[in-house]
C-alpha atoms as a PDB file:
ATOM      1  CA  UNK A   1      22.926   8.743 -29.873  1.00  0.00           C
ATOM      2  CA  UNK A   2      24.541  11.570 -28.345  1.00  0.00           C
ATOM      3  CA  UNK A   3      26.422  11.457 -24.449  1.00  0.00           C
ATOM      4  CA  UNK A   4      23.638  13.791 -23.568  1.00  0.00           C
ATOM      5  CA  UNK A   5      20.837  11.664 -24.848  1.00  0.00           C
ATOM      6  CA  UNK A   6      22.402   8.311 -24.000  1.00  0.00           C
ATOM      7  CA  UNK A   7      22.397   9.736 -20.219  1.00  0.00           C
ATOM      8  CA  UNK A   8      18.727  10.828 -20.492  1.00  0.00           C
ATOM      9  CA  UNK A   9      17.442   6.971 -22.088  1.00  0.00           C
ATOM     10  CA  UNK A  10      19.466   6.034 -18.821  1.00  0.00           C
ATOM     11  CA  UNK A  11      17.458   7.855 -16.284  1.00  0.00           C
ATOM     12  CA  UNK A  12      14.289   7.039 -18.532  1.00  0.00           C
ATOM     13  CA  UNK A  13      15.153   2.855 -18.084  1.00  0.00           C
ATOM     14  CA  UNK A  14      16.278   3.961 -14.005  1.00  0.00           C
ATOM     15  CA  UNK A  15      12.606   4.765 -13.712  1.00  0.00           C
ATOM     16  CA  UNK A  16      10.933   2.183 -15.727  1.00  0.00           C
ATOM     17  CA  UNK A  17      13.180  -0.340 -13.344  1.00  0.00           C
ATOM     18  CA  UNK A  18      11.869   1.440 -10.195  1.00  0.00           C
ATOM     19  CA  UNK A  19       8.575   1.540 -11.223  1.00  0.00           C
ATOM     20  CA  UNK A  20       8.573  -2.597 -11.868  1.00  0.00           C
ATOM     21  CA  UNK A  21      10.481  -3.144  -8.608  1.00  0.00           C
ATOM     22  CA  UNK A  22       7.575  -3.936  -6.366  1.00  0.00           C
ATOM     23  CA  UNK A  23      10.185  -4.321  -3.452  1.00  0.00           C
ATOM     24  CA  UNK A  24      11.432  -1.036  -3.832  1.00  0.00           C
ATOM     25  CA  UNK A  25       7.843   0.574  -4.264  1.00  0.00           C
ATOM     26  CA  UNK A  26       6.722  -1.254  -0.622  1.00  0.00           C
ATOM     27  CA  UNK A  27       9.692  -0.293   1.249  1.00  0.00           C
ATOM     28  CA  UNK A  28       8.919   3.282   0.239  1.00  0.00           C
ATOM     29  CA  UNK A  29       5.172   2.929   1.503  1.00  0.00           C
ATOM     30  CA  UNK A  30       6.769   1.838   4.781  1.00  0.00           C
ATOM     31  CA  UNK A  31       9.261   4.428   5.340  1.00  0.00           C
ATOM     32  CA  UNK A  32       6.393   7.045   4.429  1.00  0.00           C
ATOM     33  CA  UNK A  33       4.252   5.380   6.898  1.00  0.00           C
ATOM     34  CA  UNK A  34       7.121   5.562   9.498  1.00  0.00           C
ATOM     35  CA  UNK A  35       8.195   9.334   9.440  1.00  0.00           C
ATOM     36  CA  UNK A  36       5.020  10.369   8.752  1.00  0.00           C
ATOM     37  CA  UNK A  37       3.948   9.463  12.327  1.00  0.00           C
ATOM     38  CA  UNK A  38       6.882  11.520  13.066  1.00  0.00           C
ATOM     39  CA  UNK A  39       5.390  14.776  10.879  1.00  0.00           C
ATOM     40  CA  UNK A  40       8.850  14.305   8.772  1.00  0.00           C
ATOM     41  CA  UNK A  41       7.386  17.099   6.135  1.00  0.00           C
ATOM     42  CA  UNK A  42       7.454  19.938   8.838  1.00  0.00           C
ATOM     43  CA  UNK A  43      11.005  19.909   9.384  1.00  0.00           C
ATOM     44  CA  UNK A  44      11.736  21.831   6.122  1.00  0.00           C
ATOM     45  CA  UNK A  45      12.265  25.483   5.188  1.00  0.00           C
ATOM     46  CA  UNK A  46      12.915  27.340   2.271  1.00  0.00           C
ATOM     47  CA  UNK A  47      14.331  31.343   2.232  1.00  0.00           C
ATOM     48  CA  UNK A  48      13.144  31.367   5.906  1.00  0.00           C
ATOM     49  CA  UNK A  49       9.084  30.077   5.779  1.00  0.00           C
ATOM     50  CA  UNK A  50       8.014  26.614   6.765  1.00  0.00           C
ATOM     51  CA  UNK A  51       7.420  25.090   3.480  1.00  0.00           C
ATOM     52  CA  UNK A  52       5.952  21.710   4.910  1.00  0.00           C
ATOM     53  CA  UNK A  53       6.175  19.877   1.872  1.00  0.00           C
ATOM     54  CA  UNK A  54       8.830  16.642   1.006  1.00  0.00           C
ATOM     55  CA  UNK A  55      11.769  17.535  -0.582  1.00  0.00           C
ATOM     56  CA  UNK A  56      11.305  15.015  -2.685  1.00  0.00           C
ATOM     57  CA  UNK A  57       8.085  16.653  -4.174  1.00  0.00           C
ATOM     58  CA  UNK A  58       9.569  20.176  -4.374  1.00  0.00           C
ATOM     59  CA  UNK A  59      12.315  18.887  -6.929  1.00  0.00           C
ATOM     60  CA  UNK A  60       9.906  17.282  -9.483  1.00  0.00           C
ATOM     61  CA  UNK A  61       8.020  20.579  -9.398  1.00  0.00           C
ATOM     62  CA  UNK A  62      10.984  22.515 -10.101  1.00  0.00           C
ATOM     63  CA  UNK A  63      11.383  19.780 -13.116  1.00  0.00           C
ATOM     64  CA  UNK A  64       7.727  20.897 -13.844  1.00  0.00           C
ATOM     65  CA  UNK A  65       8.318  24.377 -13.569  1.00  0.00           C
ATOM     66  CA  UNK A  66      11.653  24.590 -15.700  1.00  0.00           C
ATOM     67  CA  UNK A  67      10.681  22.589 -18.400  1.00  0.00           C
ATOM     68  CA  UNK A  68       6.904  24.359 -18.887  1.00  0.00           C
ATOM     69  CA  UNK A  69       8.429  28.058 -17.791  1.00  0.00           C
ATOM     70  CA  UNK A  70       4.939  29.068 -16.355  1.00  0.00           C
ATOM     71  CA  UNK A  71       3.880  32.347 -16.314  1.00  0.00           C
ATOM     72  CA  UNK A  72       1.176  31.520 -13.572  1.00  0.00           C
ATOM     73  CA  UNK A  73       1.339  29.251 -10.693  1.00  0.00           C
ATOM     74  CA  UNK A  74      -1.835  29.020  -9.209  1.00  0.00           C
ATOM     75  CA  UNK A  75      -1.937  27.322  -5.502  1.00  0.00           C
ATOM     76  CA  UNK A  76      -4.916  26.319  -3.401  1.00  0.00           C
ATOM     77  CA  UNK A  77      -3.664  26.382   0.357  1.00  0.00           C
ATOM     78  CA  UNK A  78      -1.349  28.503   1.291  1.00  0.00           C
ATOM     79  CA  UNK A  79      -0.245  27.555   5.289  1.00  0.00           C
ATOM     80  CA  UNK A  80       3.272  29.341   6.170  1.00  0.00           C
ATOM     81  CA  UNK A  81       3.478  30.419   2.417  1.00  0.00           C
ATOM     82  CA  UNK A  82       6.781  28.394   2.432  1.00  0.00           C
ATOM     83  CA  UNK A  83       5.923  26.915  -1.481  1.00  0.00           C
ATOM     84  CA  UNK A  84       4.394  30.275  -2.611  1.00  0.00           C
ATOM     85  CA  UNK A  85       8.326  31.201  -1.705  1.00  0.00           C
ATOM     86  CA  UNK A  86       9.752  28.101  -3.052  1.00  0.00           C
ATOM     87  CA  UNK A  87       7.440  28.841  -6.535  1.00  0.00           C
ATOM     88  CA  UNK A  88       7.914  32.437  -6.515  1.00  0.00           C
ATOM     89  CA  UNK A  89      12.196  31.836  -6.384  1.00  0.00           C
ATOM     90  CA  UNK A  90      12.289  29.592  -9.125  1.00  0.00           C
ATOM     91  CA  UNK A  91      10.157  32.103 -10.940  1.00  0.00           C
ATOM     92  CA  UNK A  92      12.932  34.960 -10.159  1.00  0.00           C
ATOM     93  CA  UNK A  93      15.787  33.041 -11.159  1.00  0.00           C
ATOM     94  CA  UNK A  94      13.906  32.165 -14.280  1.00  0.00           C
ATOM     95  CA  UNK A  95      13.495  35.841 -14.969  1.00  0.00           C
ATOM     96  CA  UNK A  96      10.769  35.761 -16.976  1.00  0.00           C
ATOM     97  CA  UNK A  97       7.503  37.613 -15.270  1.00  0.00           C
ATOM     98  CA  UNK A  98       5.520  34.633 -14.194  1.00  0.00           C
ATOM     99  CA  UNK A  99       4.325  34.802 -10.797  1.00  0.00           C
ATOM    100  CA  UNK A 100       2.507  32.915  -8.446  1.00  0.00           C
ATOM    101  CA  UNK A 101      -1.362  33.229  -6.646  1.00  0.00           C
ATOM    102  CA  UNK A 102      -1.797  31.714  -3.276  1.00  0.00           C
ATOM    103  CA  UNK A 103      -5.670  30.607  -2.513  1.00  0.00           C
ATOM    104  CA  UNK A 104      -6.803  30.474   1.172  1.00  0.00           C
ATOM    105  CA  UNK A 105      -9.980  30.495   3.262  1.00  0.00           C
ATOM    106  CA  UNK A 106      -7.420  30.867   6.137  1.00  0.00           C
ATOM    107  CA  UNK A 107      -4.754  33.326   5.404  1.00  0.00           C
ATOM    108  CA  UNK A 108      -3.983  33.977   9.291  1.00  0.00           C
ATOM    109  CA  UNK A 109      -2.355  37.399   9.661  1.00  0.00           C
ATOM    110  CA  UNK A 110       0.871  36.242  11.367  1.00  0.00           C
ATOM    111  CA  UNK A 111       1.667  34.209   8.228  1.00  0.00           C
ATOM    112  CA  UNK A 112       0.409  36.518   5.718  1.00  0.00           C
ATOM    113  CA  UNK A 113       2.638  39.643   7.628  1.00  0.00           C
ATOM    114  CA  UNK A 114       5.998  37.150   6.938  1.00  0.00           C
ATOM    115  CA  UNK A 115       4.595  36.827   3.696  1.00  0.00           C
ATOM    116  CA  UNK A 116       4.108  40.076   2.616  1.00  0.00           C
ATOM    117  CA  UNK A 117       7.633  41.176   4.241  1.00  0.00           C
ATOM    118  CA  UNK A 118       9.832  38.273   2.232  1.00  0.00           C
ATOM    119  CA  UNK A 119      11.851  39.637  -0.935  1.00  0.00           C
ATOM    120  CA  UNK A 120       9.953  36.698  -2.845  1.00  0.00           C
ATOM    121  CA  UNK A 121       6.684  38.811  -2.452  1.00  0.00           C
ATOM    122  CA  UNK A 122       7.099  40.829  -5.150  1.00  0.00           C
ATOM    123  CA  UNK A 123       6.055  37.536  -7.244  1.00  0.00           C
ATOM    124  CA  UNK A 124       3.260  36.775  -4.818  1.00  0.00           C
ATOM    125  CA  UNK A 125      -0.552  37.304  -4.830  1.00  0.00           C
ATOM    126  CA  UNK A 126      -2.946  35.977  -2.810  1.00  0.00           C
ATOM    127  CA  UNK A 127      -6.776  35.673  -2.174  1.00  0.00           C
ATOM    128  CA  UNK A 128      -8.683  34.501   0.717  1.00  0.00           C
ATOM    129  CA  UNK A 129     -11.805  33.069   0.584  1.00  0.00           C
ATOM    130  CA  UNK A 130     -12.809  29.186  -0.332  1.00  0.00           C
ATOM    131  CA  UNK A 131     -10.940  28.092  -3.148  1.00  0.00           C
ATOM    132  CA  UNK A 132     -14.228  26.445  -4.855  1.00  0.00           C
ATOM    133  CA  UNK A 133     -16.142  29.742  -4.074  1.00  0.00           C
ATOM    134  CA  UNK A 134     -17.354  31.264  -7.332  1.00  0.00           C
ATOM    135  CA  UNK A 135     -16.183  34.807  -6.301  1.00  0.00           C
ATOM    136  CA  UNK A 136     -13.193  33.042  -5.639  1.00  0.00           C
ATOM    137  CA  UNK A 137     -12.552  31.614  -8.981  1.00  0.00           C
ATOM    138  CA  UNK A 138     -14.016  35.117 -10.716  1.00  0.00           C
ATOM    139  CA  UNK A 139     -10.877  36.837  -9.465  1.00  0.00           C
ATOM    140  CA  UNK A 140      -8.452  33.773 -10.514  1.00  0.00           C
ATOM    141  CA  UNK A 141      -9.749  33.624 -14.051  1.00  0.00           C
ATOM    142  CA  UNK A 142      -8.724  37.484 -13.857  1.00  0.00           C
ATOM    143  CA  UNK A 143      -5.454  35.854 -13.413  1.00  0.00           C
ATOM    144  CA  UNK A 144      -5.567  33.248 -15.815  1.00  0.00           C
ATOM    145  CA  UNK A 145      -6.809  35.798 -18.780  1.00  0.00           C
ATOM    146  CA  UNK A 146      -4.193  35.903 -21.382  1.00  0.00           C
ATOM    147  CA  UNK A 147      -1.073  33.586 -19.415  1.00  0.00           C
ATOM    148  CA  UNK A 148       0.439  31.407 -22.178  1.00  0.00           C
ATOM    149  CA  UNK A 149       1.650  28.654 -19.824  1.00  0.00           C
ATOM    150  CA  UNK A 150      -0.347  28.024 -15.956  1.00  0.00           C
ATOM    151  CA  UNK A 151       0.346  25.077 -13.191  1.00  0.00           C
ATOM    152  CA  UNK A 152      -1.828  24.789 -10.926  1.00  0.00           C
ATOM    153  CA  UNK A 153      -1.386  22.902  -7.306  1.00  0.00           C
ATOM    154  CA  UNK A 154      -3.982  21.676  -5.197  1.00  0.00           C
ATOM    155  CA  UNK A 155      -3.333  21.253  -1.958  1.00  0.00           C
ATOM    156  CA  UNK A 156      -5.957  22.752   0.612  1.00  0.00           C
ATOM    157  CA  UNK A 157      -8.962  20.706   2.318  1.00  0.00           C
ATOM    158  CA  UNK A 158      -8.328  17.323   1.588  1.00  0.00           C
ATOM    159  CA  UNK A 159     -12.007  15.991   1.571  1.00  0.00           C
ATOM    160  CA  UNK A 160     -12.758  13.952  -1.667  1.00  0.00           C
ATOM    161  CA  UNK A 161     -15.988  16.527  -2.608  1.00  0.00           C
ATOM    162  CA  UNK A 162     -13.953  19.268  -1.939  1.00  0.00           C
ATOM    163  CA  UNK A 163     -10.810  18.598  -4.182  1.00  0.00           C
ATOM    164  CA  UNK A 164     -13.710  16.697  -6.590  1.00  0.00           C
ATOM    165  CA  UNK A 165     -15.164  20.825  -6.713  1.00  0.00           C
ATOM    166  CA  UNK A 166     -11.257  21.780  -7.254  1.00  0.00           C
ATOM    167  CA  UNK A 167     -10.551  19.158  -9.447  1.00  0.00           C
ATOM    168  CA  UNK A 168     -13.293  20.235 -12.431  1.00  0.00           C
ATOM    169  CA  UNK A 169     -12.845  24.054 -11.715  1.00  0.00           C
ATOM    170  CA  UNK A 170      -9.186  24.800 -11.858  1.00  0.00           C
ATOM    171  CA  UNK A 171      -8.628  22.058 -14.693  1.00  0.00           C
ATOM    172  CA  UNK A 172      -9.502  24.282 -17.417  1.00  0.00           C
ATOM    173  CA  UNK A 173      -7.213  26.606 -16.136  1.00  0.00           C
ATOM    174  CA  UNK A 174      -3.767  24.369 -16.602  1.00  0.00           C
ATOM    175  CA  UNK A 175      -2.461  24.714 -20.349  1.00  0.00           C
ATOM    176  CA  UNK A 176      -1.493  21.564 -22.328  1.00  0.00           C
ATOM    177  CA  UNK A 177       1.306  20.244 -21.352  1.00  0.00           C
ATOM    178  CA  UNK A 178       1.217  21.699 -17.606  1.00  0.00           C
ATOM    179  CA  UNK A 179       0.371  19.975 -15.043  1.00  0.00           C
ATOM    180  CA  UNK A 180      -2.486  19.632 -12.123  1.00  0.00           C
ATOM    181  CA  UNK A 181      -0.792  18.790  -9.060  1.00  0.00           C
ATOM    182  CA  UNK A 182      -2.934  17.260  -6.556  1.00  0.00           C
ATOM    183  CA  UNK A 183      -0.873  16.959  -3.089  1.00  0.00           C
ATOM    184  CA  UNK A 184      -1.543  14.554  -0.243  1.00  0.00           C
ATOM    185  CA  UNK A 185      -3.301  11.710  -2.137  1.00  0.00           C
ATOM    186  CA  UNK A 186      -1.007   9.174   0.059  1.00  0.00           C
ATOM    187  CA  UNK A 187      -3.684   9.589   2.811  1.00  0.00           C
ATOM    188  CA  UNK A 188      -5.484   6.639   1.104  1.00  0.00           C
ATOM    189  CA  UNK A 189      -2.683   4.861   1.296  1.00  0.00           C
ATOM    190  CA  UNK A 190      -1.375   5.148   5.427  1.00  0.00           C
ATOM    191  CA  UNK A 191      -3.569   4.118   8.280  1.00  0.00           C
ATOM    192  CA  UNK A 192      -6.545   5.912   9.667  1.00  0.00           C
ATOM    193  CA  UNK A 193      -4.697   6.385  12.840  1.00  0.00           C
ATOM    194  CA  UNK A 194      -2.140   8.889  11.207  1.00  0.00           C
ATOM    195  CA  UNK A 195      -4.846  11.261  10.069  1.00  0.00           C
ATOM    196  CA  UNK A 196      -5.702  14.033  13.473  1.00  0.00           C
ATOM    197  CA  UNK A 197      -9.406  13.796  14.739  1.00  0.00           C
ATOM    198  CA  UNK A 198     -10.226  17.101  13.643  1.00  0.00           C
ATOM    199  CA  UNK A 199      -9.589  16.205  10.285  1.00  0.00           C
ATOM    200  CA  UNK A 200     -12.949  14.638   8.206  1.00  0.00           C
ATOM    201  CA  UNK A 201     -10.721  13.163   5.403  1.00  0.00           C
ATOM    202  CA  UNK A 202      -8.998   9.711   5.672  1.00  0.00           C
ATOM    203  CA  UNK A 203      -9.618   6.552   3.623  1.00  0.00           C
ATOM    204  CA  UNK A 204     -12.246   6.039   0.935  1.00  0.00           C
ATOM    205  CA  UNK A 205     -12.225  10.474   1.261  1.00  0.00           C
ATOM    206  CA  UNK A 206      -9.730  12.230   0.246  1.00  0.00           C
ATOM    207  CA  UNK A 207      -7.812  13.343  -2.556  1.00  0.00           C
ATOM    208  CA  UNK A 208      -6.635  10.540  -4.628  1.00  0.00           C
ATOM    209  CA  UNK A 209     -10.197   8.971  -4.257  1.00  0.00           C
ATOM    210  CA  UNK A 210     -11.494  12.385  -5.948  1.00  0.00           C
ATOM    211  CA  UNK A 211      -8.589  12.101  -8.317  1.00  0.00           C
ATOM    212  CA  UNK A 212      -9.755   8.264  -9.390  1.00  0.00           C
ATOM    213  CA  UNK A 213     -13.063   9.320 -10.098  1.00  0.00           C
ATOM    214  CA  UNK A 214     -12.338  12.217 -11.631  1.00  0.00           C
ATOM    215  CA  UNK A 215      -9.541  11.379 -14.336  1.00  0.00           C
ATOM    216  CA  UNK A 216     -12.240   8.677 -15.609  1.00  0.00           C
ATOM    217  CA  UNK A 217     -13.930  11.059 -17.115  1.00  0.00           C
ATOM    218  CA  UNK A 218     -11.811  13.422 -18.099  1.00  0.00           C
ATOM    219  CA  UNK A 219      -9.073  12.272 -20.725  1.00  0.00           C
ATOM    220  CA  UNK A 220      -7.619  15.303 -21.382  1.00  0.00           C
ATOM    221  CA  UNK A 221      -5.561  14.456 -18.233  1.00  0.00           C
ATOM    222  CA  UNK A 222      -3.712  11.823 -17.785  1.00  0.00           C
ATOM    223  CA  UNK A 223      -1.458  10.319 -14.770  1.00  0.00           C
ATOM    224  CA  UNK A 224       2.486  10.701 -15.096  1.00  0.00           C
ATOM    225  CA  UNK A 225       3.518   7.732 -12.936  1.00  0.00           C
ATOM    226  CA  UNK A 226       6.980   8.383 -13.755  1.00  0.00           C
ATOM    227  CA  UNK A 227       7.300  10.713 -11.224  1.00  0.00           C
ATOM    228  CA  UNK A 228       5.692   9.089  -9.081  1.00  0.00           C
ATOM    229  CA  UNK A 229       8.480   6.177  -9.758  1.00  0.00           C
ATOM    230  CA  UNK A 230      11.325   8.209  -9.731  1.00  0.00           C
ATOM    231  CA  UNK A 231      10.584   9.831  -6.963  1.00  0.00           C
ATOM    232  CA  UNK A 232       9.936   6.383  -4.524  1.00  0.00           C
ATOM    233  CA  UNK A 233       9.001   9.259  -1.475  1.00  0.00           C
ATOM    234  CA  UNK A 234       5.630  11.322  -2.406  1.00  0.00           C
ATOM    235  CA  UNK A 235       2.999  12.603  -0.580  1.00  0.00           C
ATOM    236  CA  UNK A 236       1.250  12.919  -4.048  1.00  0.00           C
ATOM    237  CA  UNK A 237       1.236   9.159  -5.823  1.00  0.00           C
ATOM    238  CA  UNK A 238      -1.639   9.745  -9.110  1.00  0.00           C
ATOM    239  CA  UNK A 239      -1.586  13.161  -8.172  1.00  0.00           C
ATOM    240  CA  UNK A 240       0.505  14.539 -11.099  1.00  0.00           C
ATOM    241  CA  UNK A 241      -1.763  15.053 -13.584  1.00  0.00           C
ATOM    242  CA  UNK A 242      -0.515  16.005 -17.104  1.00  0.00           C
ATOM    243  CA  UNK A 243      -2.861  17.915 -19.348  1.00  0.00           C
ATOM    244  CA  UNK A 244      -2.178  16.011 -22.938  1.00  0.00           C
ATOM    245  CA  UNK A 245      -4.986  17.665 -24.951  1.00  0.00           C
END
């Protein structure tokens, strides 16, 4: 075995370890708990836009995204735009022409003018309207025709039905080997009382609850909990979903 392969079966037995350390894995629900009171994923940036997101989270997608090379990213939710940006950069410095496709029933104008003024546009498109809307997914399988390699994110209304309606209409969009990244599936894991009033999901309904149904029947998917143990901090846990078939 080479130095370079002798450092990867390192990291590989780093994460197995993590992953059986069931220490390690509670201390990491409690400091999520913690900050999250504290809305610890707002207080990051990236090129200038809010990208509310863990950093954590953003470097196992650029993992993702380097080792697939993508020539769609697909988002649902898209919020300051701060991970269209994030997305669309690592796409640029890639410099292949993959680009990215930001879904929102929101898009407010102050957000989409930033948007639409950064440098990282120019690898941006966006369409707003319900992300499980069929006119909606008419125009992204316009996108979709002919790309070699798509990732697709979910991250928009957290409700289980909703991402459920997500789940089994973007899936046949991500290629083998990509990945389905559903965001925010630690909700079933923190207390009620972190969730906002306004908001109908919360435990027992939301999106790891549509992911556990889901991935039942569907075994083309399957869940890569080794990010999930490498990473320790995640507002995603079961929500990277590879596509193996």
């Amino acid at each position: 075995m080479n130095k370079i392969e002798q450092f990867k079966a390192e990291v590989l037995e780093n994460i197995k370890n993590l992953g059986d350390d069931s220490d390690v894995q509670a201390l990491s629900r409690v400091w999520m708990r913690e900050v999250t009171r504290h809305k610890y994923a707002y207080n990051f940036s990236w090129m200038g836009r809010p990208l509310i997101q863990l950093p954590q989270d953003m470097v196992a997608v650029q993992e993702i995204i380097w080792k697939i090379k993508p020539d769609l990213i697909i988002e649902t939710g898209v919020a300051h735009g701060g991970s269209l940006i994030y997305y669309a950069s690592l796409l640029e410095m890639m410099g292949e022409d993959g680009y990215v496709l930001g879904i929102d029933v929101d898009i407010r104008e102050h957000n989409r003018v930033e948007i639409e003024n950064h440098p990282m546009y120019k690898r941006i498109k966006m369409i707003q309207g319900s992300s499980i809307d069929s006119a909606v997914i008419e125009k992204v399988k316009e996108h979709v025709s002919e790309k070699k390699s798509v990732l697709v994110v979910l991250d928009s209304n957290h409700t289980h039905d909703h991402v459920m309606s997500e789940l089994e209409l973007y899936s046949p969009f991500v290629t083998k080997e990509s990945y389905l990244v559903v965001f925010d599936t630690l909700v079933e894991d923190m207390p009620d009382d972190l969730q906002p009033n306004d908001r109908p999901w919360g435990k027992g309904n939301n999106p790891k609850t549509a992911v556990w149904e889901w991935i039942k029947k569907n075994p083309s998917f399957e869940i890569d909990k080794k990010i999930e143990h490498k990473l320790l901090i995640t507002v995603a846990p079961d929500g990277y979903l590879k596509r193996v078939s």
